[in-house]
C-alpha atoms as a PDB file:
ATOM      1  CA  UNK A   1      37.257 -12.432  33.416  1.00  0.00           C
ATOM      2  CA  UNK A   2      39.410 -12.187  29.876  1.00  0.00           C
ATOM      3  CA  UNK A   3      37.344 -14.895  28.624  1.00  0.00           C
ATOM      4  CA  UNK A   4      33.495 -13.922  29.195  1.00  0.00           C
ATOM      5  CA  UNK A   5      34.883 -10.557  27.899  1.00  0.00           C
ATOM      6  CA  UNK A   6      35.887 -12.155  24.965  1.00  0.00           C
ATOM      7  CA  UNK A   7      32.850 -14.169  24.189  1.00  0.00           C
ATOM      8  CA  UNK A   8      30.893 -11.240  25.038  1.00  0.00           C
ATOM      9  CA  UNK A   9      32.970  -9.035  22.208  1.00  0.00           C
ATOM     10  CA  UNK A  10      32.589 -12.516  20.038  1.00  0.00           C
ATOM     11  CA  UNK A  11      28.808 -12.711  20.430  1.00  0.00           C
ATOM     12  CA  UNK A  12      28.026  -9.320  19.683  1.00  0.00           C
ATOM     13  CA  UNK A  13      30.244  -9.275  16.723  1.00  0.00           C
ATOM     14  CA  UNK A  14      28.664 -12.071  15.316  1.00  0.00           C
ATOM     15  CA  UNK A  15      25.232 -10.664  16.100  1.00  0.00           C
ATOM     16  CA  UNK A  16      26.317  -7.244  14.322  1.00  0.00           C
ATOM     17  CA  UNK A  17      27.058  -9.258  10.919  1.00  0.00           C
ATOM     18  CA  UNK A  18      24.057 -11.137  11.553  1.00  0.00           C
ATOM     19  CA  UNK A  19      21.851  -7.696  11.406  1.00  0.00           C
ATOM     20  CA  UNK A  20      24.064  -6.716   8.440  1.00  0.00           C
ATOM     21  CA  UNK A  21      23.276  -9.350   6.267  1.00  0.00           C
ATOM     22  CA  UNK A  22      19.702  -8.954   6.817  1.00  0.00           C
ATOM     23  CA  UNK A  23      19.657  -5.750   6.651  1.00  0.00           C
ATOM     24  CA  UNK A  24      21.298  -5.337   3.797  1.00  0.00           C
ATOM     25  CA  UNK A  25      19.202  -8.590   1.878  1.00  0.00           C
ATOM     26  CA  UNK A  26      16.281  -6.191   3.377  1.00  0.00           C
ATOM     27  CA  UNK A  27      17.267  -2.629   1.490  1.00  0.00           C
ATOM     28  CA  UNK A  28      18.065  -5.221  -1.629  1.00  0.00           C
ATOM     29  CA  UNK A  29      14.682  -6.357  -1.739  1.00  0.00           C
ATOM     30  CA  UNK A  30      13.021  -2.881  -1.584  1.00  0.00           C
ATOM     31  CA  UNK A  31      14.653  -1.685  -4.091  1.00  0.00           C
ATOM     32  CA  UNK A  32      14.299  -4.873  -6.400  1.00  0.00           C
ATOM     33  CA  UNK A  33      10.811  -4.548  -5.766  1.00  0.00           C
ATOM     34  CA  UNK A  34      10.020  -0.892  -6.449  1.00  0.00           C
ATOM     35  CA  UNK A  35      12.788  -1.276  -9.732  1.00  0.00           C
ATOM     36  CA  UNK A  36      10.357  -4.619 -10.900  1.00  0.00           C
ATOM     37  CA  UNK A  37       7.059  -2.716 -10.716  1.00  0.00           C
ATOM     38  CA  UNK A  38       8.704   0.283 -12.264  1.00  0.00           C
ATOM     39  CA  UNK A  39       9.598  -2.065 -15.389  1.00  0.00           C
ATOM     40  CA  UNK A  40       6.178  -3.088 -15.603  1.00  0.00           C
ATOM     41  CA  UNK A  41       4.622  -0.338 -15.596  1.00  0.00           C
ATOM     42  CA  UNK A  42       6.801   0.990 -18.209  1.00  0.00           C
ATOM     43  CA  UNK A  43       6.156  -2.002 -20.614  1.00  0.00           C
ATOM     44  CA  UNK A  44       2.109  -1.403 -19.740  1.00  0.00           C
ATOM     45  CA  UNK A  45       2.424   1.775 -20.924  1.00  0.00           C
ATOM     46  CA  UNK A  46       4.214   1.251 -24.072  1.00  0.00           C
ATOM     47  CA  UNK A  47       1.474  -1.685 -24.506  1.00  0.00           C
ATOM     48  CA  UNK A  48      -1.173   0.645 -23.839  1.00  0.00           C
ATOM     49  CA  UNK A  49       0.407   2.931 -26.991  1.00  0.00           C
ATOM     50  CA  UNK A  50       0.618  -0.097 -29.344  1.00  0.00           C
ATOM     51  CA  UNK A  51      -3.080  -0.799 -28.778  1.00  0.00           C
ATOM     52  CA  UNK A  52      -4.064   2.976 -29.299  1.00  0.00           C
ATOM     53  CA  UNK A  53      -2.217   3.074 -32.750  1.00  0.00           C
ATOM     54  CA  UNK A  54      -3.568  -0.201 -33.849  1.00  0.00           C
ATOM     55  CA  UNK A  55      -7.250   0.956 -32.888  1.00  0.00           C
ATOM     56  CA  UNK A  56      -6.346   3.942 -34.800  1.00  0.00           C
ATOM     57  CA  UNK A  57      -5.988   2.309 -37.763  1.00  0.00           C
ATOM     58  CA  UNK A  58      -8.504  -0.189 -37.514  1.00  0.00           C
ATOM     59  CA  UNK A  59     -10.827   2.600 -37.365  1.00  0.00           C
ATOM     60  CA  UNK A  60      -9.067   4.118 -40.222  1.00  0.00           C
ATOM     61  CA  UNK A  61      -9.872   1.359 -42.637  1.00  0.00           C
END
C-alpha cells in the first residue's frame, strides 16, 4: 500500500509543477502581450505628433 501511495503523492506532484509552469508561461504571455501593444501604441502616438508638426510647417512655407 506504501508504494501506490507514493506514486500517487509522485504523480500529483509532478502534475502540480506541470500546471505551474504553464501557468505561469500563461500570466507571462498576457502581460508581454498587453506591455507590446502598449509600446506601440505609444510610438504611434509620438509618430502621429511628428507628422502634425511637419504638416504644420509645410503649410507654413
Amino acid at each position: 500500500m506504501k508504494i501506490y501511495d507514493k506514486e500517487m503523492y509522485q504523480k500529483e506532484q509532478w502534475i502540480k509543477s506541470v500546471i505551474l509552469v504553464i501557468g505561469i508561461f500563461i500570466l507571462g504571455f498576457i502581460v508581454g502581450y498587453f506591455v507590446h501593444n502598449f509600446e506601440k501604441q505609444e510610438q504611434i502616438s509620438t509618430l502621429q505628433k511628428q507628422v502634425n508638426t511637419l504638416q504644420k510647417e509645410v503649410n507654413s512655407l
